[in-house]
C-alpha atoms as a PDB file:
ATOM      1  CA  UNK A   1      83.291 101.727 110.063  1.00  0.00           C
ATOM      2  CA  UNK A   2      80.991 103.955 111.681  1.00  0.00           C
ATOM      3  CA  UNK A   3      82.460 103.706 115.297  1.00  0.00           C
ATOM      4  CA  UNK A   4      83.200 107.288 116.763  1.00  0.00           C
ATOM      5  CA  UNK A   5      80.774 108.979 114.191  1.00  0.00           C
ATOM      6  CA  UNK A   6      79.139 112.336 114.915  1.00  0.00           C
ATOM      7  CA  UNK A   7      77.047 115.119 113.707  1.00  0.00           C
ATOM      8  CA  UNK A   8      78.717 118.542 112.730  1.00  0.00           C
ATOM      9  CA  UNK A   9      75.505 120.065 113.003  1.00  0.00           C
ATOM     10  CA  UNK A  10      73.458 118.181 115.374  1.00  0.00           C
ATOM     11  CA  UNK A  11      70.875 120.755 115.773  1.00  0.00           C
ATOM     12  CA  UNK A  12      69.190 120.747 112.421  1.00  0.00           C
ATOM     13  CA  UNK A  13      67.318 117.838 113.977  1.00  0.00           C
ATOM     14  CA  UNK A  14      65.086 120.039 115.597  1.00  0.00           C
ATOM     15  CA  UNK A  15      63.866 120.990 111.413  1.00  0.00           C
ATOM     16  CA  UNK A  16      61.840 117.383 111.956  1.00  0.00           C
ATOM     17  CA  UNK A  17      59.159 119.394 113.855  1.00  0.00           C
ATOM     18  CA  UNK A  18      59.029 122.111 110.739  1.00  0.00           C
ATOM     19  CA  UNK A  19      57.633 118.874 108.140  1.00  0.00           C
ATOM     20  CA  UNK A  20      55.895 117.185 110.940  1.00  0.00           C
ATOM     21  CA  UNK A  21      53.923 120.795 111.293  1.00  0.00           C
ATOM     22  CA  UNK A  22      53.948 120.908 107.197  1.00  0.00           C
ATOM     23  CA  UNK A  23      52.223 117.265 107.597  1.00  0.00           C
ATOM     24  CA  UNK A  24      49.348 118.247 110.002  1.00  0.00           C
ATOM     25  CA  UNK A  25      48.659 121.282 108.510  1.00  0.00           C
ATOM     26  CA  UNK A  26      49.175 121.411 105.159  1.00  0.00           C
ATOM     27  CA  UNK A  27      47.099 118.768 103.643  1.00  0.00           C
ATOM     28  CA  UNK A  28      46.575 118.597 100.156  1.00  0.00           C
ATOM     29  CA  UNK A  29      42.820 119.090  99.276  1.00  0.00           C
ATOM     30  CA  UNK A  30      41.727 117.817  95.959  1.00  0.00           C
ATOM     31  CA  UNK A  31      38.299 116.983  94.053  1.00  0.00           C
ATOM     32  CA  UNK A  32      37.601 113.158  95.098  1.00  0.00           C
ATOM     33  CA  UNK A  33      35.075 111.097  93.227  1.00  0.00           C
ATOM     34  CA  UNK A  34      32.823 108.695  95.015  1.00  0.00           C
ATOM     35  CA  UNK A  35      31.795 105.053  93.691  1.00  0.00           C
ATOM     36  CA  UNK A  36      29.854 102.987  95.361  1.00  0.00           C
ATOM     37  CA  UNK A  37      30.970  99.420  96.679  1.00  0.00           C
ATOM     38  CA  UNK A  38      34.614 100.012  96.168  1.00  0.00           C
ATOM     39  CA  UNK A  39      35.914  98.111  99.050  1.00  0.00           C
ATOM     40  CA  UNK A  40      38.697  96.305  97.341  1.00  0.00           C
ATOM     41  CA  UNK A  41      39.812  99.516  95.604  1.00  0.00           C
ATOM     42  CA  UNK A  42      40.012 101.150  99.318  1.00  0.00           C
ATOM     43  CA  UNK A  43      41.891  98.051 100.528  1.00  0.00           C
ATOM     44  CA  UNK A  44      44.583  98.209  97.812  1.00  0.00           C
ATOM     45  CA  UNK A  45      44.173 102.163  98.524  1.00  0.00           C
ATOM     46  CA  UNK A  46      45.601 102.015 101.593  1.00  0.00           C
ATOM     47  CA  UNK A  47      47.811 100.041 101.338  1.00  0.00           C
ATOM     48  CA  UNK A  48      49.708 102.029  98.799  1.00  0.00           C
ATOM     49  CA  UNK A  49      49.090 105.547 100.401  1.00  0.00           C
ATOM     50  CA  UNK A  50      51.163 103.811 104.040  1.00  0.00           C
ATOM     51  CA  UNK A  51      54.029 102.652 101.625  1.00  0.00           C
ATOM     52  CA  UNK A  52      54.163 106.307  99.930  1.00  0.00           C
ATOM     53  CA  UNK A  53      53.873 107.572 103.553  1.00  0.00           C
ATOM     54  CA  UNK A  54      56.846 105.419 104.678  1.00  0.00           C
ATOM     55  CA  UNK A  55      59.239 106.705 101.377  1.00  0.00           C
ATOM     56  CA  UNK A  56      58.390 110.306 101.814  1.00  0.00           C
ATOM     57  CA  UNK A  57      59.432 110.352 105.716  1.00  0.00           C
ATOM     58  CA  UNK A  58      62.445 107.901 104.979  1.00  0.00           C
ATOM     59  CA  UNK A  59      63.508 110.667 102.131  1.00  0.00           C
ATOM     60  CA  UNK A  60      62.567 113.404 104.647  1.00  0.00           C
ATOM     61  CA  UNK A  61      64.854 111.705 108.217  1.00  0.00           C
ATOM     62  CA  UNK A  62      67.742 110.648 105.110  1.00  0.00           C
ATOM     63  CA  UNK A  63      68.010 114.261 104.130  1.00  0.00           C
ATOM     64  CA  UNK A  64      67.815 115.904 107.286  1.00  0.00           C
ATOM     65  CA  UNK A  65      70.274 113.393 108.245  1.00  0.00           C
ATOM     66  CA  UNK A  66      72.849 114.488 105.353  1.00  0.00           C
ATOM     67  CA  UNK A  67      71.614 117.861 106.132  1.00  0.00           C
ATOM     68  CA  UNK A  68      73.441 117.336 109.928  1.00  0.00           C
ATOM     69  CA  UNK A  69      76.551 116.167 108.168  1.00  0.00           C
ATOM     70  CA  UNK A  70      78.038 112.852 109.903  1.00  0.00           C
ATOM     71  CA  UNK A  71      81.579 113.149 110.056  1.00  0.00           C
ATOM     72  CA  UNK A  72      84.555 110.894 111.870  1.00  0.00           C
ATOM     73  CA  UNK A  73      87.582 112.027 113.210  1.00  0.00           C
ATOM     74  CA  UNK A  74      90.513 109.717 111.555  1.00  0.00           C
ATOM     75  CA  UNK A  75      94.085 109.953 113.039  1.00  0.00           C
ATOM     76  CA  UNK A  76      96.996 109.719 110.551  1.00  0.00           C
ATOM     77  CA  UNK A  77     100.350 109.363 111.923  1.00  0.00           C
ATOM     78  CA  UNK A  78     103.823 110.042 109.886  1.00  0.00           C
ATOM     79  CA  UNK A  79     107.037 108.108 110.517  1.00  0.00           C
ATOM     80  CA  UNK A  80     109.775 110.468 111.981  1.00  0.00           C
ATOM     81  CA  UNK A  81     112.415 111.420 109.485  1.00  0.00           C
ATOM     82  CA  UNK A  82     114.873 111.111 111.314  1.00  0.00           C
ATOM     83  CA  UNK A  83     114.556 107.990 114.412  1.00  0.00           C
ATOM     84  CA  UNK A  84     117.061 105.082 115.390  1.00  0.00           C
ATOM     85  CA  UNK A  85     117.343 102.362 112.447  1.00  0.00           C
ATOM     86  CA  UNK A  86     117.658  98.730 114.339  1.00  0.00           C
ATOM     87  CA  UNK A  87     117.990  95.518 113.184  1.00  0.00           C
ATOM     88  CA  UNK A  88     117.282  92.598 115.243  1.00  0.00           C
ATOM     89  CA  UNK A  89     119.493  89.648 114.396  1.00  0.00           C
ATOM     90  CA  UNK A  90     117.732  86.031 115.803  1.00  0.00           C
ATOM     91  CA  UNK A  91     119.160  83.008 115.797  1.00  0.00           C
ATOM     92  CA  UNK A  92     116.681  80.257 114.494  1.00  0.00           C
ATOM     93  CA  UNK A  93     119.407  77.185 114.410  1.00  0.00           C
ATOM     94  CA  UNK A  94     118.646  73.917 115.925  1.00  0.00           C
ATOM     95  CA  UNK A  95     119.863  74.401 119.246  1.00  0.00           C
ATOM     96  CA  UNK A  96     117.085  77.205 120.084  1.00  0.00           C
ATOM     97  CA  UNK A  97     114.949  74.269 120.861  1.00  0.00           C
ATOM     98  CA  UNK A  98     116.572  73.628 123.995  1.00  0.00           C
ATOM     99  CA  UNK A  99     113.253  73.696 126.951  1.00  0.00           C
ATOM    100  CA  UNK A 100     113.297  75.403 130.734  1.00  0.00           C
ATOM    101  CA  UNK A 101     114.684  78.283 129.181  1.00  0.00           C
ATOM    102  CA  UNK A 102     111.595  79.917 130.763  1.00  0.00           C
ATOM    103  CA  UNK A 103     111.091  79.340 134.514  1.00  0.00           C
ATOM    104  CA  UNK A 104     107.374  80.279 134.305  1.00  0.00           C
ATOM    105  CA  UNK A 105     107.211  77.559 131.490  1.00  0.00           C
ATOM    106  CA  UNK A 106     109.657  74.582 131.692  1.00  0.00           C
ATOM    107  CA  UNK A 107     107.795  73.053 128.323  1.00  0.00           C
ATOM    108  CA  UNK A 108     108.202  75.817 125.911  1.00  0.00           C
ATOM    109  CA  UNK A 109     111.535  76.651 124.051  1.00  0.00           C
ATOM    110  CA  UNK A 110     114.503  79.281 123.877  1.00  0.00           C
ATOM    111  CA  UNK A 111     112.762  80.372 120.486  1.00  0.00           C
ATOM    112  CA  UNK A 112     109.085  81.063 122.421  1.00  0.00           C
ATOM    113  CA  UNK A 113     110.681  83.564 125.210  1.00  0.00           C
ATOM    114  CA  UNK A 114     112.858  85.273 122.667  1.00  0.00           C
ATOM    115  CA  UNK A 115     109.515  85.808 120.466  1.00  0.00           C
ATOM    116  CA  UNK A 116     107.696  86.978 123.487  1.00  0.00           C
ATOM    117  CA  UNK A 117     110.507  89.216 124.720  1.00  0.00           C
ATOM    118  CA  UNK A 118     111.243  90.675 121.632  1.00  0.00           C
ATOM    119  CA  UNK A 119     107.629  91.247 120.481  1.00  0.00           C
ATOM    120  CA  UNK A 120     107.453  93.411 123.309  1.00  0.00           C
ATOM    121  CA  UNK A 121     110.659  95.524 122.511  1.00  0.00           C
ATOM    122  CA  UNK A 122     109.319  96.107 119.212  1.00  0.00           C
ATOM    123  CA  UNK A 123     106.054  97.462 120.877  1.00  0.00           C
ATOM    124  CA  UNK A 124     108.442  99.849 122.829  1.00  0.00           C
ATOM    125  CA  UNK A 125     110.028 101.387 119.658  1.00  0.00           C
ATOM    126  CA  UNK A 126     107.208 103.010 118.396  1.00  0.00           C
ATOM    127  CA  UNK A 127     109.541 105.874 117.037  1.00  0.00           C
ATOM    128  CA  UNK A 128     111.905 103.652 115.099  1.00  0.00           C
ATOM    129  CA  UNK A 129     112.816 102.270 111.730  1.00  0.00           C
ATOM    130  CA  UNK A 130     112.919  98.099 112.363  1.00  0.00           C
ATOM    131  CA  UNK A 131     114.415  95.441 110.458  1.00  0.00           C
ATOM    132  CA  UNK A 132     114.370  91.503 111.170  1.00  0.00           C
ATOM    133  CA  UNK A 133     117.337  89.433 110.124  1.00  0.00           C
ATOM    134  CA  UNK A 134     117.117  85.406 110.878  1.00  0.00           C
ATOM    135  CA  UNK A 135     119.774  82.831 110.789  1.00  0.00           C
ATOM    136  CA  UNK A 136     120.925  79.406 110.925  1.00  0.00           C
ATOM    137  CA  UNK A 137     123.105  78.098 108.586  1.00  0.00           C
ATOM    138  CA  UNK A 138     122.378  80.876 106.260  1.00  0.00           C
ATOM    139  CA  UNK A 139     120.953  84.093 106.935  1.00  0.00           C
ATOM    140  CA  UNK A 140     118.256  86.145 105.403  1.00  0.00           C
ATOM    141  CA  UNK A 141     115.888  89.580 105.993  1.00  0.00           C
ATOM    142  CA  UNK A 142     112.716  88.760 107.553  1.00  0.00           C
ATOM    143  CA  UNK A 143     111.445  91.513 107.374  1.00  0.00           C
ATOM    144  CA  UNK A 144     113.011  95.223 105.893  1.00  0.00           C
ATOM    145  CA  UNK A 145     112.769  98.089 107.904  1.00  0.00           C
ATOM    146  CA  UNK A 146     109.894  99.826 108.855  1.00  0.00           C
ATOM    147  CA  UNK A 147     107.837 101.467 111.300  1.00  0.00           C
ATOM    148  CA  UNK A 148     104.648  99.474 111.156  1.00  0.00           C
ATOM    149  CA  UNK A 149     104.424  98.041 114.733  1.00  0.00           C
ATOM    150  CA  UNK A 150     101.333  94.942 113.315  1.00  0.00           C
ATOM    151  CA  UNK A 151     104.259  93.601 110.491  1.00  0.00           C
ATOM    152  CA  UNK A 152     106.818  93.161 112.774  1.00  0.00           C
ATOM    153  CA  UNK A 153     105.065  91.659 115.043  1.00  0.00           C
ATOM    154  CA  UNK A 154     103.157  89.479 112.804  1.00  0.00           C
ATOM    155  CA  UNK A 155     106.973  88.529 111.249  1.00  0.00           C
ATOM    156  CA  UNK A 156     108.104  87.542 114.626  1.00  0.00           C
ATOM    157  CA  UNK A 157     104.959  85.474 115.557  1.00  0.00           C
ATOM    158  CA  UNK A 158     105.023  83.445 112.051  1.00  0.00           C
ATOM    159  CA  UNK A 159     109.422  82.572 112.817  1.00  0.00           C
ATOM    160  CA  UNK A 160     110.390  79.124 113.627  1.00  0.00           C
ATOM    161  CA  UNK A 161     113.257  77.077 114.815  1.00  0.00           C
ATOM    162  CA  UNK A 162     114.817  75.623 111.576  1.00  0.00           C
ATOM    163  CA  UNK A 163     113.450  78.163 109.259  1.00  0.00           C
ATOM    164  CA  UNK A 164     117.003  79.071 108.372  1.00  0.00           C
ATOM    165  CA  UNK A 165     118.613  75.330 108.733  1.00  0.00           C
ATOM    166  CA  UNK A 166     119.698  74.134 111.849  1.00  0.00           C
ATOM    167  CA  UNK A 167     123.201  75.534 111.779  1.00  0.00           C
ATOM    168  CA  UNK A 168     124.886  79.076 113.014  1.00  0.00           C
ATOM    169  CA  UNK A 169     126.289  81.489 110.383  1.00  0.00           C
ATOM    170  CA  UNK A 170     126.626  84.334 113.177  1.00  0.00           C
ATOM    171  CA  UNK A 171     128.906  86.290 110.728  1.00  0.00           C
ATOM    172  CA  UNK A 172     126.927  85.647 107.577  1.00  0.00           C
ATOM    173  CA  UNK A 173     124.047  87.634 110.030  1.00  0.00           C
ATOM    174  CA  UNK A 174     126.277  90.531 110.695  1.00  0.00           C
ATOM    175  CA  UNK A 175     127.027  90.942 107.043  1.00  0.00           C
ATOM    176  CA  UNK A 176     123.030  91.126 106.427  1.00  0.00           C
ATOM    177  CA  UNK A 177     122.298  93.441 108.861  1.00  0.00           C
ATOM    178  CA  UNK A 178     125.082  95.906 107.479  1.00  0.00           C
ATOM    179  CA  UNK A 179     122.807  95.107 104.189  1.00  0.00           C
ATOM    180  CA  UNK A 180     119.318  96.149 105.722  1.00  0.00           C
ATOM    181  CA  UNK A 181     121.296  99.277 107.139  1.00  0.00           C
ATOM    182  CA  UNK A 182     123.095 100.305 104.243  1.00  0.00           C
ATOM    183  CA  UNK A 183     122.475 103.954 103.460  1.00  0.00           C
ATOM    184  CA  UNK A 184     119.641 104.639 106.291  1.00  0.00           C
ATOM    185  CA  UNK A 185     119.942 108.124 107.028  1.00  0.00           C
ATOM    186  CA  UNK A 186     119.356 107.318 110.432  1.00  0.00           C
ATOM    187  CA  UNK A 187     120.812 109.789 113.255  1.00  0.00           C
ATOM    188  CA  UNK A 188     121.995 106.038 115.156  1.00  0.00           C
ATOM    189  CA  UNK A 189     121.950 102.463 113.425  1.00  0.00           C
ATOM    190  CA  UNK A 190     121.480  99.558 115.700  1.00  0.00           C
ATOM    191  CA  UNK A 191     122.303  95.853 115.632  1.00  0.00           C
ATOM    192  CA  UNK A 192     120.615  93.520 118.071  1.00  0.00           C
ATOM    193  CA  UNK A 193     122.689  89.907 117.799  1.00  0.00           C
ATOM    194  CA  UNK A 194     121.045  87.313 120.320  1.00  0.00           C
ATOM    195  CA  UNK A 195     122.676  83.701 119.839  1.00  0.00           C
ATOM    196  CA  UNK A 196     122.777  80.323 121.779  1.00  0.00           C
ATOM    197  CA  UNK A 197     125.774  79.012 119.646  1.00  0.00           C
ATOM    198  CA  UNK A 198     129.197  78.989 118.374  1.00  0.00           C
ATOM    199  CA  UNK A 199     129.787  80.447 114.714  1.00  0.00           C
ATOM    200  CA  UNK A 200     129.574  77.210 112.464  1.00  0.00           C
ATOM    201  CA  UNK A 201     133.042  77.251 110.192  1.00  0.00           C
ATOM    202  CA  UNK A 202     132.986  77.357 106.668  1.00  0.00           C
ATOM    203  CA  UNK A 203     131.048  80.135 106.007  1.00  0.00           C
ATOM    204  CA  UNK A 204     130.962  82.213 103.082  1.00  0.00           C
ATOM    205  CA  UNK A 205     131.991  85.415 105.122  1.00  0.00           C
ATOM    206  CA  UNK A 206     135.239  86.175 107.748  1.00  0.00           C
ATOM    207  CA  UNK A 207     134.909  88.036 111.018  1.00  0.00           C
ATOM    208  CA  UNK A 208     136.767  90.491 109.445  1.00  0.00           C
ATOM    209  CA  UNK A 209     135.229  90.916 106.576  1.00  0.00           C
ATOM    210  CA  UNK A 210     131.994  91.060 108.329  1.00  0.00           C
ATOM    211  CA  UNK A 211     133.303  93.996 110.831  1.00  0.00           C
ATOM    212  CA  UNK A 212     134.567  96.127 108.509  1.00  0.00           C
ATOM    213  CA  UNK A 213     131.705  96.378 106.920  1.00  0.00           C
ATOM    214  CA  UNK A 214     129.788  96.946 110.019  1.00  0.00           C
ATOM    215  CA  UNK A 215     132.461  99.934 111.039  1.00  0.00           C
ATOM    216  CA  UNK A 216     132.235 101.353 107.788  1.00  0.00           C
ATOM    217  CA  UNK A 217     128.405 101.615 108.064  1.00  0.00           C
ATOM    218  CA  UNK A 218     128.562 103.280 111.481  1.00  0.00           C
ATOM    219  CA  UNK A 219     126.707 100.427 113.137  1.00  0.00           C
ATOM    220  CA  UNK A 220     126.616  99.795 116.872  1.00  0.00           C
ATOM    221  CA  UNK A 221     125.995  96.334 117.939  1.00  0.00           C
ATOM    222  CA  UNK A 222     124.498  94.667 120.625  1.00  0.00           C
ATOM    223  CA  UNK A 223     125.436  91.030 121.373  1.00  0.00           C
ATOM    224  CA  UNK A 224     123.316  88.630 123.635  1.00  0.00           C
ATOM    225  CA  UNK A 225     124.559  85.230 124.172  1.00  0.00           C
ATOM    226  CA  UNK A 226     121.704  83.099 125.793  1.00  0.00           C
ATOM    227  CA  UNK A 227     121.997  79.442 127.988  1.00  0.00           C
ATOM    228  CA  UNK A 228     124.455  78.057 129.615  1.00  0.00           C
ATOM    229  CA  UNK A 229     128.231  80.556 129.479  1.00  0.00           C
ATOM    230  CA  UNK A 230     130.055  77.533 127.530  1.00  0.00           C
ATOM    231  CA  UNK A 231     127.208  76.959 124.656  1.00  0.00           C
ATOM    232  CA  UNK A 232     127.928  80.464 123.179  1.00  0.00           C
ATOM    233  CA  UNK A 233     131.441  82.022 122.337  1.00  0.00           C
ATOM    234  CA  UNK A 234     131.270  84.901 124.945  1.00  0.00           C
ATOM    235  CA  UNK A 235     134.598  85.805 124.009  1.00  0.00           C
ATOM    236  CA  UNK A 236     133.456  86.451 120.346  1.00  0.00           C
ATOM    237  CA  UNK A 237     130.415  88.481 121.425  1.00  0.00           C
ATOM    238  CA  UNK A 238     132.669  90.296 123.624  1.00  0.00           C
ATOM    239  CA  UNK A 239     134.559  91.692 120.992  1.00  0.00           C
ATOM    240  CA  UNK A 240     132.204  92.128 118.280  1.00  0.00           C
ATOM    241  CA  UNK A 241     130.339  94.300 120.695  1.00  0.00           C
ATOM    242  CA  UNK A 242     133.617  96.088 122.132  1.00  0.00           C
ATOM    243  CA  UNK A 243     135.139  97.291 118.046  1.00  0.00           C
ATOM    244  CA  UNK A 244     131.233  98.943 117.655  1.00  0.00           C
ATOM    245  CA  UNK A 245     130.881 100.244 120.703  1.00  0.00           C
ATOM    246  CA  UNK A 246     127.772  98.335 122.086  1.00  0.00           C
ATOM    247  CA  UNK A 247     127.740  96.057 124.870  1.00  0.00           C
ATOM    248  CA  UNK A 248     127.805  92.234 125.421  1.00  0.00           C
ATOM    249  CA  UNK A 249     125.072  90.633 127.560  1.00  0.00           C
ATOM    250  CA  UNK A 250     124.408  86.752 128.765  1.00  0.00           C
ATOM    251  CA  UNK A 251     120.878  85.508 130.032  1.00  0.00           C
ATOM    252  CA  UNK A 252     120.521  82.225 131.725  1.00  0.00           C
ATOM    253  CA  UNK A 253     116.859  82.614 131.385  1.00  0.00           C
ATOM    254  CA  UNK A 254     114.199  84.534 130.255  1.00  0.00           C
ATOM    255  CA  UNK A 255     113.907  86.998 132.955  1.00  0.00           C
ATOM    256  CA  UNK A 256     117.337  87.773 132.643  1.00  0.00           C
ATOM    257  CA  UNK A 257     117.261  88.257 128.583  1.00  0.00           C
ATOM    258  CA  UNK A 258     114.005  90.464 129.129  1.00  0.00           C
ATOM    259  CA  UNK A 259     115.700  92.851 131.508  1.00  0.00           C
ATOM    260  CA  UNK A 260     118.583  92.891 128.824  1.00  0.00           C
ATOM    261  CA  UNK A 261     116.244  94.353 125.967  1.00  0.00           C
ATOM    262  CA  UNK A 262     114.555  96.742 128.780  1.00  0.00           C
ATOM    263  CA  UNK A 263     118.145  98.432 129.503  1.00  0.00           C
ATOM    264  CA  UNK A 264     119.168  98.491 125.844  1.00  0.00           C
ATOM    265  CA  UNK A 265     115.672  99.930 125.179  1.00  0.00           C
ATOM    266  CA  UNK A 266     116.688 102.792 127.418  1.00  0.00           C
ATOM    267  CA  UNK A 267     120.366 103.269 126.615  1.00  0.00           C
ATOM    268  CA  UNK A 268     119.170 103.735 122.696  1.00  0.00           C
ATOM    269  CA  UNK A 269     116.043 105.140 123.436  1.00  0.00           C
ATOM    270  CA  UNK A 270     114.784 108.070 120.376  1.00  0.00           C
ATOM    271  CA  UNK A 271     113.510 111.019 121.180  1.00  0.00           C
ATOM    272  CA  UNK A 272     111.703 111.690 118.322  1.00  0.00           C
ATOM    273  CA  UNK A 273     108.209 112.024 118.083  1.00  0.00           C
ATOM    274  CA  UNK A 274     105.820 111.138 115.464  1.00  0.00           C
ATOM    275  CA  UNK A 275     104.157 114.226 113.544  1.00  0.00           C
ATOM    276  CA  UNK A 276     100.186 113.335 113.642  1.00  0.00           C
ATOM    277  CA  UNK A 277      97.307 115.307 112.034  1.00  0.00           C
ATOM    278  CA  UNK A 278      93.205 114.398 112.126  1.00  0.00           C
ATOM    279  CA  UNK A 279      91.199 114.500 108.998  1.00  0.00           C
ATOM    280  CA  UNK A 280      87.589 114.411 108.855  1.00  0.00           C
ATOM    281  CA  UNK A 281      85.709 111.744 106.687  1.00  0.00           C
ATOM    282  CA  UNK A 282      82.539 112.843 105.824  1.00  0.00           C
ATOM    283  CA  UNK A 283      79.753 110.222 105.847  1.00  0.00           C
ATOM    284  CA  UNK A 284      76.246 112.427 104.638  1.00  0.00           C
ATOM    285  CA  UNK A 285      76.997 110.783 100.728  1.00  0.00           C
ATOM    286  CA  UNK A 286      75.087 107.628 102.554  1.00  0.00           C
ATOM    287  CA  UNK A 287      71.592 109.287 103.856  1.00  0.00           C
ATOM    288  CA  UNK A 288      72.344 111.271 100.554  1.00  0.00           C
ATOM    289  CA  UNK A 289      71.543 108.630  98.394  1.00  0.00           C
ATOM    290  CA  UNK A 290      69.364 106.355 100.797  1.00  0.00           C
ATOM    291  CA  UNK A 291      67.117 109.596 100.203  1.00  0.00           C
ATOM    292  CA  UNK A 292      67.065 110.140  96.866  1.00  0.00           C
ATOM    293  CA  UNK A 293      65.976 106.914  96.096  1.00  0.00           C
ATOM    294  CA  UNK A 294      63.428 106.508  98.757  1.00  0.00           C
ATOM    295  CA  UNK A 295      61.899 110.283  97.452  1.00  0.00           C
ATOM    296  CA  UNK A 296      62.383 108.604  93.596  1.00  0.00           C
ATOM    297  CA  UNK A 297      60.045 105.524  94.543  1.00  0.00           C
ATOM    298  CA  UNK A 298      57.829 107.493  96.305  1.00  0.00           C
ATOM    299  CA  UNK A 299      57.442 110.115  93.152  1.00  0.00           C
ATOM    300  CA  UNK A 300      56.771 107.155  91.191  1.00  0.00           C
ATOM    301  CA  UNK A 301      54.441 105.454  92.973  1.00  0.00           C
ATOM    302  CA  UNK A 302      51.960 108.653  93.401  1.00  0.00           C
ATOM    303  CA  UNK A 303      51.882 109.145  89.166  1.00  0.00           C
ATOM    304  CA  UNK A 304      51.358 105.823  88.838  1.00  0.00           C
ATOM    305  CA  UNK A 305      49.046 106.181  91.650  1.00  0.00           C
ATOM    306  CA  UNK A 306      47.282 109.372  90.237  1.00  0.00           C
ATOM    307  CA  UNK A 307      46.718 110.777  93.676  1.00  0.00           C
ATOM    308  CA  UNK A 308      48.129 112.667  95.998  1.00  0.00           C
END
């Protein structure tokens, strides 16, 4: 809370040395009555006047304190108005469990690098609007769009194989991104479709169907077939890619798919930069009331003290 705090006048400080002065030289003399054997009155004496002298000072370092006025820069950063809208379409079916996907790690699955690789796309899009779309054998928004970098990548981290049933509706998940992009304002909408399978037949929505919306919207799309060339239909991503004008990619592996997201990264990269202000917060209400309180206790323990 307090990290990259700082005084806006750090120089009142030096007004300790005015009340440390005050307290050497301008004791309060009054009349004093003396009893004899009074130890135990002395004792308990004492021991009040070093509490009062504690609250005073505390009152005294809390307002010079508020006096200095701690303060905190705080950086607020607005979304662009106008940045690239893109959905990322991820297939989730069955088959994404497939291992040695990943040459550096033979043991995890097709799912685990395409987490990994597309985390780190979303991390380079800090200007844009993103959307998650998952499927299997039905097809759903993971996440909307939005620009907050943490959710998405918290939504990507928390997928699973499965999550979606272990089947591919591939057209079903073009139909949902036209959804999340339907009436973004967006100066460019993007589709990212990475698969490992064949469309499963019977779906609720045709190719055709599914394309025309996708034209109608404006919506470029990206296809990524990953695995082996006959476990995906190339052909299909070929042309769904081709009558949007994007481009279809295949990845044997996951270097291959990561260099695939690095060049669509820069063929759609924005522009646009984020509009960012600083606002001070303003921190001096603490010492504020740390010395009121401290200054209250110590007004009340003199009267009931009866002494200076």
């Amino acid at each position: 809370m307090f990290e990259g705090l700082y005084f806006e006048f750090p120089k009142l400080v030096f007004l300790i040395f005015f009340f440390i002065a005050c307290e050497t030289l301008c004791k309060m003399r009054l009349p004093s009555i003396y009893f004899p054997h009074t130890s135990t009155f002395m004792q308990k004496s004492v021991a009040q006047s070093k509490t009062l002298f504690l609250l005073k000072w505390i009152g005294i370092v809390m307002l010079l304190l508020a006096l200095m006025s701690p303060v905190k820069d705080e950086e607020v950063t607005l979304p662009p108005e106008l940045g690239y809208d893109i959905a990322l379409l991820l297939d989730a079916s069955q088959s994404m469990q497939a291992q040695g996907f990943d040459s550096t790690n033979r043991a995890s699955t097709r799912f685990d690098a395409v987490q990994n690789i597309v985390g780190s796309f979303i991390k380079e899009r800090q200007n844009d609007n993103i959307g998650i779309v998952v499927f299997g054998q039905y097809s759903f928004v993971a996440s909307p769009l939005t620009y907050d970098q943490d959710i998405l990548s918290t939504v990507v981290d928390q997928l699973y194989i499965g999550m979606a049933g272990k089947y591919t509706a591939l057209y079903e998940s073009l139909a949902q991104s036209v959804n999340l992009l339907q009436g973004s304002k967006a100066k460019s909408k993007i589709a990212i479709l990475l698969t490992d399978g064949h469309n499963t037949p019977g779906g609720k929505i045709p190719l055709d169907v599914a394309m025309d919306l996708a034209k109608k919207e404006g919506i470029k799309i990206y296809t990524i077939g990953i695995g082996r060339a006959n476990e995906y239909n190339g052909e299909l991503l070929n042309y769904i890619a081709q009558e949007t004008g994007g481009e279809a990619f295949g990845a044997n592996n996951s270097e291959q798919l990561k260099r695939i997201y690095e060049h669509i990264d820069i063929l759609e990269k924005s522009e646009i930069e984020k509009e960012s202000f600083e606002y001070l917060s303003y921190f001096n209400i603490y010492p504020l009331f740390a010395a009121f309180f401290s200054l209250l206790a110590y007004v009340f323990l003199r009267n009931k003290r009866g002494s200076a």
